[in-house]
C-alpha atoms as a PDB file:
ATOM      1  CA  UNK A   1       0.000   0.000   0.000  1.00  0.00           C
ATOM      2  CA  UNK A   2       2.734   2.336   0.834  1.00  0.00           C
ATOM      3  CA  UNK A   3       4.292   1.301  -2.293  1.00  0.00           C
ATOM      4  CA  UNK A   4       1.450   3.068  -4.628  1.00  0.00           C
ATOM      5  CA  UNK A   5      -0.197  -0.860  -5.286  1.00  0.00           C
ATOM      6  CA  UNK A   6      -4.244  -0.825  -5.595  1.00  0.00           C
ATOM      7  CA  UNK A   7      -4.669  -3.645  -2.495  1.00  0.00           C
ATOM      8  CA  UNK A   8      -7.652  -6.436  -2.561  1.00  0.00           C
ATOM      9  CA  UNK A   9      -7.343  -8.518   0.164  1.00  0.00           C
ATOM     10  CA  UNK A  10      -9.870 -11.288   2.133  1.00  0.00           C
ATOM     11  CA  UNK A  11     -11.733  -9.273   5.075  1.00  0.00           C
ATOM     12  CA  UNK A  12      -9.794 -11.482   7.810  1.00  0.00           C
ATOM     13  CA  UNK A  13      -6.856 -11.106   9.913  1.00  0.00           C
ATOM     14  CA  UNK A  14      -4.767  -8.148   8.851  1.00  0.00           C
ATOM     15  CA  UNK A  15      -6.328  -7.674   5.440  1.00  0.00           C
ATOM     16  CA  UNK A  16      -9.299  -6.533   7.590  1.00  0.00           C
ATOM     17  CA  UNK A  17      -7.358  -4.526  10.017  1.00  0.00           C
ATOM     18  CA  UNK A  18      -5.041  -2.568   7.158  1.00  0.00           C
ATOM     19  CA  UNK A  19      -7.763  -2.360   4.767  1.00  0.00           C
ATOM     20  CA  UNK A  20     -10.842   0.231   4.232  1.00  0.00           C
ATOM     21  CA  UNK A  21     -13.225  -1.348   2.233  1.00  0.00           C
ATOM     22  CA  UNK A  22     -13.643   1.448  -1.052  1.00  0.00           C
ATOM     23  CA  UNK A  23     -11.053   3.896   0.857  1.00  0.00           C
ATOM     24  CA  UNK A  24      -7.695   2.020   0.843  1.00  0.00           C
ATOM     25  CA  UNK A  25      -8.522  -1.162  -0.742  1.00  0.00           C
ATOM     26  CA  UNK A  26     -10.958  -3.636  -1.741  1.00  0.00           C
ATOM     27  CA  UNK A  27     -12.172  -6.199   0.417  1.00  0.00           C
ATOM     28  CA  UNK A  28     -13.762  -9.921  -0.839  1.00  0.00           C
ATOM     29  CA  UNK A  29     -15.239 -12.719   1.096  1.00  0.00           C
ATOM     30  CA  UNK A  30     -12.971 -14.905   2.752  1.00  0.00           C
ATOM     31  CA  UNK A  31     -12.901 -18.246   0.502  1.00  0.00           C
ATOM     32  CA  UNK A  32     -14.793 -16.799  -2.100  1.00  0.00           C
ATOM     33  CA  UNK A  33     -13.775 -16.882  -5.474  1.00  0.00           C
ATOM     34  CA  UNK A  34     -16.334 -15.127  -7.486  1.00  0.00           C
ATOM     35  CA  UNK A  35     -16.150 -12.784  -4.507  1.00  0.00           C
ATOM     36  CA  UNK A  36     -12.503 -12.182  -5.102  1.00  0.00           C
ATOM     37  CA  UNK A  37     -13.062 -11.725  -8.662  1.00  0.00           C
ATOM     38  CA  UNK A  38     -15.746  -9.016  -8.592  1.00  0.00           C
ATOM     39  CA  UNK A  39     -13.204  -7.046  -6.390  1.00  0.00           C
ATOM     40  CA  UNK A  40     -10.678  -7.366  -8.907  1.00  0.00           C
ATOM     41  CA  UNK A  41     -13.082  -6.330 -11.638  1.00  0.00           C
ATOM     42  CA  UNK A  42     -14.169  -3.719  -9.923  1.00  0.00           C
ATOM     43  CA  UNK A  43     -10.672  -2.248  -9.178  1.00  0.00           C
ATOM     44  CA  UNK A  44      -9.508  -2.520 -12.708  1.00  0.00           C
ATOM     45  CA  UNK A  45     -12.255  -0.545 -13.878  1.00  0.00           C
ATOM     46  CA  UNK A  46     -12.173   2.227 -10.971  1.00  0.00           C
ATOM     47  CA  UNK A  47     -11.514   5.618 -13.096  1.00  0.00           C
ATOM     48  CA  UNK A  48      -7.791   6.621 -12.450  1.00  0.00           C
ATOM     49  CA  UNK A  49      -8.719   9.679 -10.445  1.00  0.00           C
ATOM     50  CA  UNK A  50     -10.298   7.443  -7.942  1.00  0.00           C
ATOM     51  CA  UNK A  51      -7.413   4.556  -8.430  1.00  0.00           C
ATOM     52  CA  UNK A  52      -4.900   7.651  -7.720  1.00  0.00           C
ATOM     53  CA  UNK A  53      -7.255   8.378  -4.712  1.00  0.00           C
ATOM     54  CA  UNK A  54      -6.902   5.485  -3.348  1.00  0.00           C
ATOM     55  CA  UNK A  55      -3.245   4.945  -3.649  1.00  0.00           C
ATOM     56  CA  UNK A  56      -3.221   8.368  -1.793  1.00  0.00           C
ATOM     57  CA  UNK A  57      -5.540   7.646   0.625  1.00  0.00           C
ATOM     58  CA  UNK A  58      -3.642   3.746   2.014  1.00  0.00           C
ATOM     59  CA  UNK A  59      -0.393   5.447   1.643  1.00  0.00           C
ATOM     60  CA  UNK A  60      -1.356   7.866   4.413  1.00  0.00           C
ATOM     61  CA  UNK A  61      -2.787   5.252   7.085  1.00  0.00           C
ATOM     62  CA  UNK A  62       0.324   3.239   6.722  1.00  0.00           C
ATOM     63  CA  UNK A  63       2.239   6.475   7.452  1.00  0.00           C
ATOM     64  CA  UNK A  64       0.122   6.827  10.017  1.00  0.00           C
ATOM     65  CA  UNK A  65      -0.618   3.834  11.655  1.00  0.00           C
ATOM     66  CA  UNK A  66       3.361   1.416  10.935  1.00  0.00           C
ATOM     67  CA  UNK A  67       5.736   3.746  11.662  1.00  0.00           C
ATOM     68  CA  UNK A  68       8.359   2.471  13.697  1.00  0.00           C
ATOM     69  CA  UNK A  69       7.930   4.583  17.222  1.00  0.00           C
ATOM     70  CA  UNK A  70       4.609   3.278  16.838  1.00  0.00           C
ATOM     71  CA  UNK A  71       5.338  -0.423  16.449  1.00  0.00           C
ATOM     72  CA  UNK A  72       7.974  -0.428  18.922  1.00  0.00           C
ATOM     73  CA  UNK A  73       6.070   1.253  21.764  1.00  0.00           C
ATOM     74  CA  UNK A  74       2.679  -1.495  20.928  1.00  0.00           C
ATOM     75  CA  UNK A  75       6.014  -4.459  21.237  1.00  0.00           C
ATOM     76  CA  UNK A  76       6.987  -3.166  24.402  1.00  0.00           C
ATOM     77  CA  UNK A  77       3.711  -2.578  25.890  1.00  0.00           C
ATOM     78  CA  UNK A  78       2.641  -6.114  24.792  1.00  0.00           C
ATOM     79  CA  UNK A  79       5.935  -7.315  26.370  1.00  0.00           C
ATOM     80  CA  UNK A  80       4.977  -5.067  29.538  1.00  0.00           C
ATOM     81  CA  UNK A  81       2.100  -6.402  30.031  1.00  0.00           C
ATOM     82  CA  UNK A  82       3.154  -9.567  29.725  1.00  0.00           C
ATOM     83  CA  UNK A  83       5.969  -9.037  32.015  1.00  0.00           C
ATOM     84  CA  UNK A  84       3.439  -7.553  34.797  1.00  0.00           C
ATOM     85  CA  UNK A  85       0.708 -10.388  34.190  1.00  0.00           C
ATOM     86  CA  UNK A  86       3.766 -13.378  35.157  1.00  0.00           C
ATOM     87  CA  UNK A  87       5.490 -11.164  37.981  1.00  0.00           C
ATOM     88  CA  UNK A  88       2.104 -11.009  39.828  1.00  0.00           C
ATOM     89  CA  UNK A  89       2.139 -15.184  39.609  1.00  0.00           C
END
């Protein structure tokens, strides 16, 4: 996404999570091929403002949401809270 790639992805697990359906990406049903290929059609025929909108638009939330301050400081709270769940035991 950060790359400028149009995304489809199954709406599960991080697809879902990194993915806005029509904003950043397409979703399709999980284990759904005609699913999956109605997505696809429908992102190759998106006009290329909204393509370019799109690009724009995913490129921004993983600016926003994957940087690495942010990643690091959701490891180390995981780990912190891990650390303070087996201390109490």
């Amino acid at each position: 996404q950060l790359m400028g790639a149009l995304v489809v992805g199954a709406n599960y697990g991080g697809a879902a999570e990194t993915i806005e359906h029509n904003v950043t990406g397409m979703h399709f049903k999980p284990s759904d091929a005609a699913d999956l290929a109605e997505k696809l059609d429908a992102m190759i025929d998106l006009p290329d403002a909204e393509k370019q909108k799109m690009r724009e638009a995913a490129a921004a939330f993983v600016r926003k949401n994957f940087t690495i301050q942010l990643l690091c400081a959701k490891t180390l709270g995981i780990y912190q809270e891990l650390l303070t769940k087996y201390e109490a035991k």
